[in-house]
C-alpha atoms as a PDB file:
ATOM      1  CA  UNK A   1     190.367 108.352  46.942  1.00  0.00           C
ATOM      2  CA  UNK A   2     191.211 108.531  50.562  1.00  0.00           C
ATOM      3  CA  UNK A   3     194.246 110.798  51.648  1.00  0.00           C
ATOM      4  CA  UNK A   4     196.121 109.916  54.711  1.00  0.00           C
ATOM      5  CA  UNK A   5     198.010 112.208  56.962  1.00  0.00           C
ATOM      6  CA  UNK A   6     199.884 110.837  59.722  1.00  0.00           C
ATOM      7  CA  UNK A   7     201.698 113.351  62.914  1.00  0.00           C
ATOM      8  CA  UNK A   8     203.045 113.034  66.229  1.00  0.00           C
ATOM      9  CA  UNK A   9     206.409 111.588  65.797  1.00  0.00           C
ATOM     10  CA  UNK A  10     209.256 112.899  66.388  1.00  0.00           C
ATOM     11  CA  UNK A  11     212.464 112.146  69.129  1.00  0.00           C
ATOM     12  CA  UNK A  12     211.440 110.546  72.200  1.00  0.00           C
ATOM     13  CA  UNK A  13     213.446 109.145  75.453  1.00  0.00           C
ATOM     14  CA  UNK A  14     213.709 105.770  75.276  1.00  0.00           C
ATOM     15  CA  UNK A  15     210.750 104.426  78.133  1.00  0.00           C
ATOM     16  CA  UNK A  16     208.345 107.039  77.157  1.00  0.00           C
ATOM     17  CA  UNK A  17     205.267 106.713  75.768  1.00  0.00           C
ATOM     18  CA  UNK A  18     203.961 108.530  72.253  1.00  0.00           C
ATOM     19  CA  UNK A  19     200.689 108.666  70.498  1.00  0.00           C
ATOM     20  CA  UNK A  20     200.299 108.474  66.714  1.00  0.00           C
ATOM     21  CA  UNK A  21     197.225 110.463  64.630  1.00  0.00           C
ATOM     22  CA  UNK A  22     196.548 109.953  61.080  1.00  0.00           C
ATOM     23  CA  UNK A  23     193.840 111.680  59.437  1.00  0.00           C
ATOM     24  CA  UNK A  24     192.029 110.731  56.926  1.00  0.00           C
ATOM     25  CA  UNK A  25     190.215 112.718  54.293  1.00  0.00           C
ATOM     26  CA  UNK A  26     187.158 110.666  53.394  1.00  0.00           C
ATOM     27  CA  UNK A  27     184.064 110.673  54.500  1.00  0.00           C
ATOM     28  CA  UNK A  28     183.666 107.201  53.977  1.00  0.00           C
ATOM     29  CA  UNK A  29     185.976 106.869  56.701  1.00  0.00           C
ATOM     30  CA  UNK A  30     184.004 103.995  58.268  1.00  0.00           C
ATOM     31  CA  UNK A  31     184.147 101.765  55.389  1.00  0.00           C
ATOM     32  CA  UNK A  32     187.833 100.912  55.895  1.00  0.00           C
ATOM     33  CA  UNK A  33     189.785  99.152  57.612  1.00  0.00           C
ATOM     34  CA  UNK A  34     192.955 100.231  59.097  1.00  0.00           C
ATOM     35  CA  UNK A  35     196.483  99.572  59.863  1.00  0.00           C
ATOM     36  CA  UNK A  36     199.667 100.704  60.887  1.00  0.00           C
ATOM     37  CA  UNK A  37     203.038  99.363  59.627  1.00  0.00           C
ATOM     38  CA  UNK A  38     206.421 100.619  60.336  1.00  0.00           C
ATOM     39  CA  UNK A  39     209.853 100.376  58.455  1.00  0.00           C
ATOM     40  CA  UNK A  40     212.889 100.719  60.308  1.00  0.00           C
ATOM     41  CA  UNK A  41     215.955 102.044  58.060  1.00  0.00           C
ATOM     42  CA  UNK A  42     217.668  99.620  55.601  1.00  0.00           C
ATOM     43  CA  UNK A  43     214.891  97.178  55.949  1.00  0.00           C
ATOM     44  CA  UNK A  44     211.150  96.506  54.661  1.00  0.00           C
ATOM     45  CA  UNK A  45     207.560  97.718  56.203  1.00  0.00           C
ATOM     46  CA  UNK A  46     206.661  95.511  58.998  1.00  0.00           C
ATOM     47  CA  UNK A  47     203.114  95.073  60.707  1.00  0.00           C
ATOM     48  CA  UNK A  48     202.003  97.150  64.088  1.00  0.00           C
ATOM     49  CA  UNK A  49     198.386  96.486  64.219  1.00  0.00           C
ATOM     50  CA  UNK A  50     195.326  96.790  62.437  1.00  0.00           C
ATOM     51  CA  UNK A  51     191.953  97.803  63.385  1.00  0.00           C
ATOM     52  CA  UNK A  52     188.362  96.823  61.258  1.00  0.00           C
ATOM     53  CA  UNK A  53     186.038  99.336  60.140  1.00  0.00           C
ATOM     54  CA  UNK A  54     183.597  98.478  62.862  1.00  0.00           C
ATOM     55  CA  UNK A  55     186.465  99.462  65.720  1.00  0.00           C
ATOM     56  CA  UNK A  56     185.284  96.958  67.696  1.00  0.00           C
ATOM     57  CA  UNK A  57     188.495  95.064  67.965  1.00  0.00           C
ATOM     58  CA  UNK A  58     191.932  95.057  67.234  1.00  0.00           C
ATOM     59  CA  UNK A  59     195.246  92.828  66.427  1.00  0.00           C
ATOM     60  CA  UNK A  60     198.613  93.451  66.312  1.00  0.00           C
ATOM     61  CA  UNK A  61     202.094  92.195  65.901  1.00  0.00           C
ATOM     62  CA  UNK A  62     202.415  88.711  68.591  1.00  0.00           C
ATOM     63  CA  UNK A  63     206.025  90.095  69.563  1.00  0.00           C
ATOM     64  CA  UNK A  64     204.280  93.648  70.490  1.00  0.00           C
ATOM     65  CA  UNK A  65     201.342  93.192  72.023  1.00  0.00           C
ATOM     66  CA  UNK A  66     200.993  95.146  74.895  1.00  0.00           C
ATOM     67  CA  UNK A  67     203.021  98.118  74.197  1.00  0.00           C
ATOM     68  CA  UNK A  68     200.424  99.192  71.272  1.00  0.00           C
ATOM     69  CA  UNK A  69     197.393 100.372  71.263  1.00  0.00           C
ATOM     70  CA  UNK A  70     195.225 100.960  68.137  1.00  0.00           C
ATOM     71  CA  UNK A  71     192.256 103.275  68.335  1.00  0.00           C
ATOM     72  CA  UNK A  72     189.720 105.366  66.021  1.00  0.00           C
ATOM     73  CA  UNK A  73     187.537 107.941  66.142  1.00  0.00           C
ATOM     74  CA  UNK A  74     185.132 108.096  64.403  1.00  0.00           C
ATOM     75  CA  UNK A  75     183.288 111.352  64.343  1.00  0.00           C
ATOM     76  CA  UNK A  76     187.473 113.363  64.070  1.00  0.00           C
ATOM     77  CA  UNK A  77     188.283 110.572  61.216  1.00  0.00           C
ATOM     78  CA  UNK A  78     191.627 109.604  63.099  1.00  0.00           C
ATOM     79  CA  UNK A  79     193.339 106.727  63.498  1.00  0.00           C
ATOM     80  CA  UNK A  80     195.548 106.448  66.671  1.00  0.00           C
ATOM     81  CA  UNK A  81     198.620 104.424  67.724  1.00  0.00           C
ATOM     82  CA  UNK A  82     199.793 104.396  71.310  1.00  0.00           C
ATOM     83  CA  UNK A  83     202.989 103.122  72.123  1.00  0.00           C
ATOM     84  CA  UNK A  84     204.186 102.578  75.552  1.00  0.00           C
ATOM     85  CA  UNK A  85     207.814 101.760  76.791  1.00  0.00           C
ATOM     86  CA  UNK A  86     209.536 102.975  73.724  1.00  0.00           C
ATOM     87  CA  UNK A  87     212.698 101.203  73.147  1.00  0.00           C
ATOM     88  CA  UNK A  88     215.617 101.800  70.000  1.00  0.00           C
ATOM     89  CA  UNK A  89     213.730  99.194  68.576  1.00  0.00           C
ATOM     90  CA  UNK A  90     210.651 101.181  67.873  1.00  0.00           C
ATOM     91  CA  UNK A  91     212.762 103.754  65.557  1.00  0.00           C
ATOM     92  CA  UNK A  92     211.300 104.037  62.364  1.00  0.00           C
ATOM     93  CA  UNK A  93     208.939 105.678  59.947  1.00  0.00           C
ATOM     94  CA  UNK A  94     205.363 105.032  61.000  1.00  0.00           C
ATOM     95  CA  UNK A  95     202.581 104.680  58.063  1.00  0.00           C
ATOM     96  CA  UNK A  96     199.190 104.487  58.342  1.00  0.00           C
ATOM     97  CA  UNK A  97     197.067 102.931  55.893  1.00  0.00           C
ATOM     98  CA  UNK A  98     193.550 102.120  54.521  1.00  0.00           C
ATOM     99  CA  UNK A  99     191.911  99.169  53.027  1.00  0.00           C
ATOM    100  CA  UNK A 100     188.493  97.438  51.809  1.00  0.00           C
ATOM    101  CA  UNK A 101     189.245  93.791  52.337  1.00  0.00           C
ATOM    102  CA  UNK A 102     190.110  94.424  56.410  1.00  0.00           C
ATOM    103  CA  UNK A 103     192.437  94.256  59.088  1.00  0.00           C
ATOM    104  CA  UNK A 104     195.149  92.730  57.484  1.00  0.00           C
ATOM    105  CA  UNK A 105     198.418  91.757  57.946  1.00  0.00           C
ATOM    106  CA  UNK A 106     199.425  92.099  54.175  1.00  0.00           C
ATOM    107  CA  UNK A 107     200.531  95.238  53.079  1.00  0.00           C
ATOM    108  CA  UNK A 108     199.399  94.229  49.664  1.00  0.00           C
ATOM    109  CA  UNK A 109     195.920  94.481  51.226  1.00  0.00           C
ATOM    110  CA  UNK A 110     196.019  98.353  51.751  1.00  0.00           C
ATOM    111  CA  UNK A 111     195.351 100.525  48.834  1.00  0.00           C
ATOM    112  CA  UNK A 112     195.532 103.823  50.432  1.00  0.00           C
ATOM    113  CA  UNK A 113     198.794 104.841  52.430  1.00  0.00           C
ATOM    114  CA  UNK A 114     199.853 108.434  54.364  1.00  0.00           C
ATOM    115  CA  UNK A 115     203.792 109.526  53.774  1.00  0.00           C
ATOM    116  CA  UNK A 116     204.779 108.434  57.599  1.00  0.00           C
ATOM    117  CA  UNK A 117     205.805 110.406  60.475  1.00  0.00           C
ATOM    118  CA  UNK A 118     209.347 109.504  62.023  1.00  0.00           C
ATOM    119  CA  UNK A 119     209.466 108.342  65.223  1.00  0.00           C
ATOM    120  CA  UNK A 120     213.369 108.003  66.830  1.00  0.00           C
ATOM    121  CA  UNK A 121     213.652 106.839  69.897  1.00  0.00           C
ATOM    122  CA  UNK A 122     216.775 107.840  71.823  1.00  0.00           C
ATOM    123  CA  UNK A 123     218.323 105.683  74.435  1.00  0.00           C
END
C-alpha cells in the first residue's frame, strides 16, 4: 500500500511558475514508477509526465514539453512537478500517482493515486 499526498497548488498569475510535491508513504519508494496526470473541470485525466523508478529520465506530454519538469528525490520520497509559464490552460486538479509496470502513459497502469492539489491559474 503506498499513500500519496500531493501540495503546492493553489491560485497563481498566469506566466508564473509553480512547483508540485507529492509524498509518498512507502519505503519502497524506489520501486515505482511515477506520474503526474491532470484533469481540467468537465473533462477526463490527461497525461503530464512520468518519471521511472531509476529517475534517470523522464517523458511527458509532446504538446508540453518544455514547460514541465518532473523530478524525485529520493532520500525525502517526493515527487516534483515544475511548471513554467502557467497559462488558463494549466487549471486543473493535479494527481500524482504510482505504478509497478513504469512510466506510463495509461492511467490504467497506476495502481496507487494521491487526492490532487488544485492548481488555478488566473489570467
Amino acid at each position: 500500500q503506498v499513500q500519496l499526498v500531493e501540495s503546492g497548488g493553489g491560485l497563481v498569475q498566469a506566466g508564473d511558475s509553480l512547483r508540485l510535491s507529492c509524498v509518498a508513504s512507502a519505503r519502497t519508494f524506489d520501486s515505482y514508477a511515477m506520474g503526474w496526470f491532470r484533469q481540467p473541470q468537465g473533462r477526463d485525466r490527461e497525461f503530464v509526465g512520468a518519471i521511472p523508478s531509476s529517475g534517470s529520465t523522464t517523458g511527458y506530454e509532446v504538446s508540453e514539453k518544455g514547460r514541465f519538469t518532473i523530478s524525485r528525490d529520493f532520500a525525502k520520497n517526493t515527487l516534483y512537478l515544475q511548471i513554467d509559464g502557467l497559462t488558463s490552460v494549466d487549471t486543473a486538479v493535479y494527481y500524482c500517482a504510482a505504478s509497478r509496470v513504469g512510466a506510463s502513459i495509461n492511467p490504467s497502469d497506476y495502481t496507487y493515486w494521491g487526492v490532487g492539489t488544485q492548481v488555478i491559474v488566473s489570467s
